[in-house]
Protein backbone atom coordinates (compact mmCIF):
# COMPACT_ATOMS: atom_id res chain seq x y z
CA UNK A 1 77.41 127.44 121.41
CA UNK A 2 81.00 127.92 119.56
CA UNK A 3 79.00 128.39 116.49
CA UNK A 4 76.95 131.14 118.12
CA UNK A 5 79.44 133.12 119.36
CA UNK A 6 81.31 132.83 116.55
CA UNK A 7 78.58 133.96 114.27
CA UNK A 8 77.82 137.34 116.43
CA UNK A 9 80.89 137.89 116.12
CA UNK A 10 81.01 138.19 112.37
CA UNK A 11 77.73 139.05 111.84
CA UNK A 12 78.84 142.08 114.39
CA UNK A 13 81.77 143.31 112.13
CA UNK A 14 79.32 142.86 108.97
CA UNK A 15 77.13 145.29 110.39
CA UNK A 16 79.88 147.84 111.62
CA UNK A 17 81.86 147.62 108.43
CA UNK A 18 78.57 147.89 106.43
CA UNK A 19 77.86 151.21 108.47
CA UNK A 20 81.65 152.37 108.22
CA UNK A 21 81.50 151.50 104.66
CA UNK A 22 78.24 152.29 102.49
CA UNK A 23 75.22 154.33 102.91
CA UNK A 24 73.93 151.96 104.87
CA UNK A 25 70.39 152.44 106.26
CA UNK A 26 70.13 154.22 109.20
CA UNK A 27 68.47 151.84 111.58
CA UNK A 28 71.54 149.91 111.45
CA UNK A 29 73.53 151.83 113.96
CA UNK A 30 70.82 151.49 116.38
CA UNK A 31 70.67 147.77 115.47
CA UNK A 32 74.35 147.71 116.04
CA UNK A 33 73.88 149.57 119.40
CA UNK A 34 71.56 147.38 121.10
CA UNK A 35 73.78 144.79 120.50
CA UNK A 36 76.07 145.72 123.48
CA UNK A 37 75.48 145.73 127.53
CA UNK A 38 74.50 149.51 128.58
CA UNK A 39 78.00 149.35 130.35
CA UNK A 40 79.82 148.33 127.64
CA UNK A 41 83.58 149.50 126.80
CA UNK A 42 86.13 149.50 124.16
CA UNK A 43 89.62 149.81 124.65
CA UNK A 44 90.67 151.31 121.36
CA UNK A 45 94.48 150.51 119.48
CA UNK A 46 95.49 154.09 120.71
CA UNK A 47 94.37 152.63 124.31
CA UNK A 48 91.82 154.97 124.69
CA UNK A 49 88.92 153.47 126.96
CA UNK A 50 85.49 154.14 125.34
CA UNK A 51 82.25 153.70 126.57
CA UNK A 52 79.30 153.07 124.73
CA UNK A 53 77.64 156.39 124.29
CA UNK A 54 80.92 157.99 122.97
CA UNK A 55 81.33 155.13 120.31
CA UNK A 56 77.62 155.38 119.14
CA UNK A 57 78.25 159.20 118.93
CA UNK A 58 81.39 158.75 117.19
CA UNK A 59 80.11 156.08 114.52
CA UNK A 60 77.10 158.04 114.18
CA UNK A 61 79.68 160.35 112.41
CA UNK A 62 81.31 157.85 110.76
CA UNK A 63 78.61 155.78 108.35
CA UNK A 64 80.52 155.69 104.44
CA UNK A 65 83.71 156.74 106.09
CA UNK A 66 85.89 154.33 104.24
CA UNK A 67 83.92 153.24 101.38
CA UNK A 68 84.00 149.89 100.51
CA UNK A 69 85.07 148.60 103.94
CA UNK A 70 85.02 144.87 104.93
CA UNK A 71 85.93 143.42 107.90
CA UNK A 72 86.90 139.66 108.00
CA UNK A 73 87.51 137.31 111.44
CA UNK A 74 90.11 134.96 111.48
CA UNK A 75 92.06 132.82 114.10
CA UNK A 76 88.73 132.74 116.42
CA UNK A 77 89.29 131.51 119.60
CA UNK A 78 86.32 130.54 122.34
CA UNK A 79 88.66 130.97 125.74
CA UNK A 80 86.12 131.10 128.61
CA UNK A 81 82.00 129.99 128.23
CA UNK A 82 80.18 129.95 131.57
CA UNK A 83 76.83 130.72 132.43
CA UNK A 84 77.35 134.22 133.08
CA UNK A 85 80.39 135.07 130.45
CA UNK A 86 82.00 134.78 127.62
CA UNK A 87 85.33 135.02 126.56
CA UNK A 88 86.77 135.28 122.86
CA UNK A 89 89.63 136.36 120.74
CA UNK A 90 89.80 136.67 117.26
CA UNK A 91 92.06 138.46 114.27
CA UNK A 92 90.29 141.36 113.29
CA UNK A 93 91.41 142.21 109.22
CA UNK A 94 90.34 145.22 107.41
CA UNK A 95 90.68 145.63 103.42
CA UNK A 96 92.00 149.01 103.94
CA UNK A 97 95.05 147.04 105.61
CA UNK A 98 94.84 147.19 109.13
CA UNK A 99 94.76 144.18 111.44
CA UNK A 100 93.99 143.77 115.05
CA UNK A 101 94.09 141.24 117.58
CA UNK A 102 90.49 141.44 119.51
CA UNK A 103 89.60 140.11 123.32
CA UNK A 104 85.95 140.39 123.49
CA UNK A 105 84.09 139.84 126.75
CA UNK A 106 80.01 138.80 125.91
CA UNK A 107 77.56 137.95 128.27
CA UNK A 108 74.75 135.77 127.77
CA UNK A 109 71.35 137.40 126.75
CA UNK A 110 68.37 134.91 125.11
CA UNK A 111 66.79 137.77 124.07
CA UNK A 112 69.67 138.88 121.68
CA UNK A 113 70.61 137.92 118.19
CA UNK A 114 72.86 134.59 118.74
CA UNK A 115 71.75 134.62 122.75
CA UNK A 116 74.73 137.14 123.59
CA UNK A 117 75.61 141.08 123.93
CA UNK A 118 79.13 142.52 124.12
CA UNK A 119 80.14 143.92 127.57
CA UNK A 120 83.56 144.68 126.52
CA UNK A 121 86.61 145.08 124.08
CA UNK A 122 90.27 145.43 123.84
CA UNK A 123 92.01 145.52 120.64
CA UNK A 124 95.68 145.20 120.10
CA UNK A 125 97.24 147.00 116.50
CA UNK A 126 99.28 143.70 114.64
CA UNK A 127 102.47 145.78 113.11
C-alpha cells in the first residue's frame, strides 16, 4: 500500500507540473480534478485555505505558467494508513527553486487511480 500512495503522490505532481508547465492537453486538469474529495482543501505557503473549486479555477489559469516546470518528491513519509485515512508527508522540490514540506491527508477510494483521492493539504515554504 506504501507503494501506492507513494506513486499518487508523484504521479499527482507529474500531472500538476505537466499542466503548470507545457501546453498540456486540456483534459488533464479535469483528470487532475477528479483526483481529489469534493471537500477537498489546500492550505497554501501564504496560509491561505483553498478549496477545491477556487484551485481548479485558479490552475485553469495557470496551464504553461512556468514553462518547463518539474516537480520531484523526496523524503516521503507514510505516517497514518487506516481503513478510512491516510496520512503522508513528503518534500515537495520545484526546478524553478522552491521547496516545500507537504502533509497530505488521502482517503481511500477503489475506484481511483492508486485506490486513493486527496481530501486535504498543507504545505510549509523550506527557507
Amino acid at each position: 500500500m506504501t507503494d501506492l500512495i507513494f506513486a499518487e503522490v508523484v504521479r499527482h505532481h507529474e500531472d500538476l507540473a505537466r499542466w503548470l508547465g507545457s501546453e498540456a492537453e486540456p483534459g488533464l486538469l479535469d483528470t487532475f480534478r477528479a483526483m481529489h474529495r469534493p471537500e477537498f482543501s489546500l492550505v497554501a505557503i501564504d496560509g491561505v485555505r483553498i478549496d477545491l473549486p477556487a484551485l481548479a479555477g485558479a490552475l485553469a489559469g495557470a496551464r504553461n505558467a512556468v514553462p518547463g516546470l518539474k516537480i520531484g518528491i523526496e523524503e516521503f513519509e507514510l505516517l497514518v494508513r487506516t481503513d478510512q485515512v491516510v496520512v503522508c508527508r513528503f518534500l515537495e522540490r520545484h526546478s524553478v527553486g522552491s521547496l516545500r514540506r507537504v502533509t497530505a491527508v488521502l482517503v481511500p477510494d477503489p475506484t481511483a487511480r492508486y485506490g486513493v483521492r486527496w481530501l486535504s493539504v498543507h504545505e510549509t515554504p523550506v527557507l
